[in-house]
C-alpha atoms as a PDB file:
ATOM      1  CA  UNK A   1      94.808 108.492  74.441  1.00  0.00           C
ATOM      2  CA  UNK A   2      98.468 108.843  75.399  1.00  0.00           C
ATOM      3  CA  UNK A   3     101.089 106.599  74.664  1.00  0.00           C
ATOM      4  CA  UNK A   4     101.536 103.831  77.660  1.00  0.00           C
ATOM      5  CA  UNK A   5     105.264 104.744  77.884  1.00  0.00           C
ATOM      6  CA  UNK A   6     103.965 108.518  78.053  1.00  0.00           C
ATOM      7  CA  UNK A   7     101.637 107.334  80.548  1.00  0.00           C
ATOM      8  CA  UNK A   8     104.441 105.726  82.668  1.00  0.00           C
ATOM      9  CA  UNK A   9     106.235 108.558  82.652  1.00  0.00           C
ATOM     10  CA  UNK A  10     103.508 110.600  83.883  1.00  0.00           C
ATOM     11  CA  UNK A  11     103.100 108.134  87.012  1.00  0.00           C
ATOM     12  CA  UNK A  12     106.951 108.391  87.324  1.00  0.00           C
ATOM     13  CA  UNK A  13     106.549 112.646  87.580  1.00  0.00           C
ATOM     14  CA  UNK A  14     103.451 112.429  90.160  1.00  0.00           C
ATOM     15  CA  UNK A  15     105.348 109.671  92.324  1.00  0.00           C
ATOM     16  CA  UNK A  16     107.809 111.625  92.385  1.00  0.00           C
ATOM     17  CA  UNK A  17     106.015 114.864  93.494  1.00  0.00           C
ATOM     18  CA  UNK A  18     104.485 112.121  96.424  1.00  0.00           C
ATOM     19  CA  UNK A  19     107.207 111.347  97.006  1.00  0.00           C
ATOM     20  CA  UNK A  20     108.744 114.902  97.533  1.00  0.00           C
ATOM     21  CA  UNK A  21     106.159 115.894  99.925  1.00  0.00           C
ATOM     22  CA  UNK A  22     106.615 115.976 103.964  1.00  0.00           C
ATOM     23  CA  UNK A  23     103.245 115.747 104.754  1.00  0.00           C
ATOM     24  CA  UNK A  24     103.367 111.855 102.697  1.00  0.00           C
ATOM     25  CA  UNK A  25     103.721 109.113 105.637  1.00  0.00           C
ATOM     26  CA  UNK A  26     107.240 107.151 105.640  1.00  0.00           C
ATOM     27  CA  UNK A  27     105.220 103.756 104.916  1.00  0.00           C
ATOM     28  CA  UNK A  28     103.595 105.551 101.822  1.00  0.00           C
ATOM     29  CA  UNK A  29     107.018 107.054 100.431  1.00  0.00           C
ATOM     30  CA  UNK A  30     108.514 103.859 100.511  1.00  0.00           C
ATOM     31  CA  UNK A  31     105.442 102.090  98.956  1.00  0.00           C
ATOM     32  CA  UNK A  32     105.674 105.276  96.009  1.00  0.00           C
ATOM     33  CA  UNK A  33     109.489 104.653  96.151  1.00  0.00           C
ATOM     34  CA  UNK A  34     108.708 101.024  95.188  1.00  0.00           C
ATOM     35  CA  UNK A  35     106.105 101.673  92.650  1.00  0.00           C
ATOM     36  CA  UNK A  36     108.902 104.354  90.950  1.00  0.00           C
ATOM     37  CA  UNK A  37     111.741 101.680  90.475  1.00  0.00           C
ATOM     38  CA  UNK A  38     108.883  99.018  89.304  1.00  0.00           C
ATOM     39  CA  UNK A  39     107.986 101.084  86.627  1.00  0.00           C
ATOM     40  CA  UNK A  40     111.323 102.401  85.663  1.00  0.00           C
ATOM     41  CA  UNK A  41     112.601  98.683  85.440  1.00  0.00           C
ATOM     42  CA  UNK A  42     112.984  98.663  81.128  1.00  0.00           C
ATOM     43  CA  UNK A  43     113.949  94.923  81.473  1.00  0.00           C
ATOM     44  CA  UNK A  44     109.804  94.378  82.061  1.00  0.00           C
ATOM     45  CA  UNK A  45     107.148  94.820  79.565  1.00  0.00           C
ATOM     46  CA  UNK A  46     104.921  98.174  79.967  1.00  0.00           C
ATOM     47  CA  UNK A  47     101.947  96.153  81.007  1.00  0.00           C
ATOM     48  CA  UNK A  48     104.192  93.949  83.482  1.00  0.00           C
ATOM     49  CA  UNK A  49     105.371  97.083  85.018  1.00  0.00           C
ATOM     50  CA  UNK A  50     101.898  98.563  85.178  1.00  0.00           C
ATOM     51  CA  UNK A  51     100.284  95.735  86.793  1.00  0.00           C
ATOM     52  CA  UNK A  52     102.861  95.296  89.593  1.00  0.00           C
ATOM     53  CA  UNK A  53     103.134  99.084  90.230  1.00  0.00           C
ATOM     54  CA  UNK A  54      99.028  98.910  90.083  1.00  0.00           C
ATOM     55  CA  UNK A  55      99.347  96.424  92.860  1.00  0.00           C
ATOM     56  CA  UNK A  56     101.868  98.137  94.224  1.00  0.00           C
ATOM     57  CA  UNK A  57      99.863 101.529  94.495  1.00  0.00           C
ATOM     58  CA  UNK A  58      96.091  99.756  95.897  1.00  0.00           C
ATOM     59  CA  UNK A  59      98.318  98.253  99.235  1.00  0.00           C
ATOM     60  CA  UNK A  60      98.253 102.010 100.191  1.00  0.00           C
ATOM     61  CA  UNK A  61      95.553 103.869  98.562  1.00  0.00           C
ATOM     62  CA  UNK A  62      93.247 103.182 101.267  1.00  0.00           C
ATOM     63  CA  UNK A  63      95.766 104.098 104.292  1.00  0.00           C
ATOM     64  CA  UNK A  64      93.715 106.186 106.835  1.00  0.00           C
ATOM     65  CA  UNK A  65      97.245 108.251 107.662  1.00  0.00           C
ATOM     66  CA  UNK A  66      97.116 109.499 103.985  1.00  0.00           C
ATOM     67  CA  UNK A  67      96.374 113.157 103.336  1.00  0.00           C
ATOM     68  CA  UNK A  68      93.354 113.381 101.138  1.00  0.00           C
ATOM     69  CA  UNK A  69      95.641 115.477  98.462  1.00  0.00           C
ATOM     70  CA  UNK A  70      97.689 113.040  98.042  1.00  0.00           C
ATOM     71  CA  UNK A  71      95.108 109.681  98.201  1.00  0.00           C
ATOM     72  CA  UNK A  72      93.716 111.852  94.893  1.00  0.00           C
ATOM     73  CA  UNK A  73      96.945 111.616  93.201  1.00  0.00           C
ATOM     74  CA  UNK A  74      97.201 107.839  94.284  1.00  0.00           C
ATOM     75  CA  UNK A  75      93.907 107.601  92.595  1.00  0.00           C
ATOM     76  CA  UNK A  76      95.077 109.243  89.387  1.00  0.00           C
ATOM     77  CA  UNK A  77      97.905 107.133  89.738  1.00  0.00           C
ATOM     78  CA  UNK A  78      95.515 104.027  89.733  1.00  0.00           C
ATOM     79  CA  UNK A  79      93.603 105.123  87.109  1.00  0.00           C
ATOM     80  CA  UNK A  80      96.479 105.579  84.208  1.00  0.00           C
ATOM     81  CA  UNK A  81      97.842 102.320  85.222  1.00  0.00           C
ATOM     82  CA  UNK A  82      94.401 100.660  84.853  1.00  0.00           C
ATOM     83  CA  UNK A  83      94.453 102.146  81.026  1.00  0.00           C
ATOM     84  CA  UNK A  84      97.632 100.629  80.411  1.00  0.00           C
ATOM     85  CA  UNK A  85      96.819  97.792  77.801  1.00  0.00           C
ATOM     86  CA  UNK A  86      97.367  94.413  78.430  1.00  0.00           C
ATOM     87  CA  UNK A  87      99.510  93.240  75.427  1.00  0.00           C
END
């Protein structure tokens, strides 16, 4: 199992290929944009920031204007965050 900083910076890299992509609705940019500066915030714990970017990420994973390419990355997304532990 990876790191949970390595982890972070995994979600970081895949947020930011969301993020980069102009099929991605505005609403779910700005929800990945959100989820990028929560978990880039050092000032928080790791688990802090993975919980609020986990949050973060499930307002939008189920978003019917989502392209199903990128709802699989969301879920990816979810999923590392979800192994983050809670210490």
């Amino acid at each position: 199992m990876a790191e949970p900083k390595e982890m972070i910076e995994r979600c970081i890299a895949t947020l930011q290929m969301v993020n980069e992509d102009p099929m991605v609705p505005r609403n779910i940019r700005k929800a990945t944009d959100e989820t990028m500066k929560i978990l880039s915030d050092g000032k928080k714990q790791i688990s802090l920031r993975a919980s609020l970017a986990l949050s973060k990420i499930d307002e939008v994973a189920s978003d019917s204007n989502m392209p199903m390419h990128i709802r699989t990355k969301i879920w990816e997304i979810a999923s590392a965050l979800e192994a983050i532990p809670l210490s």
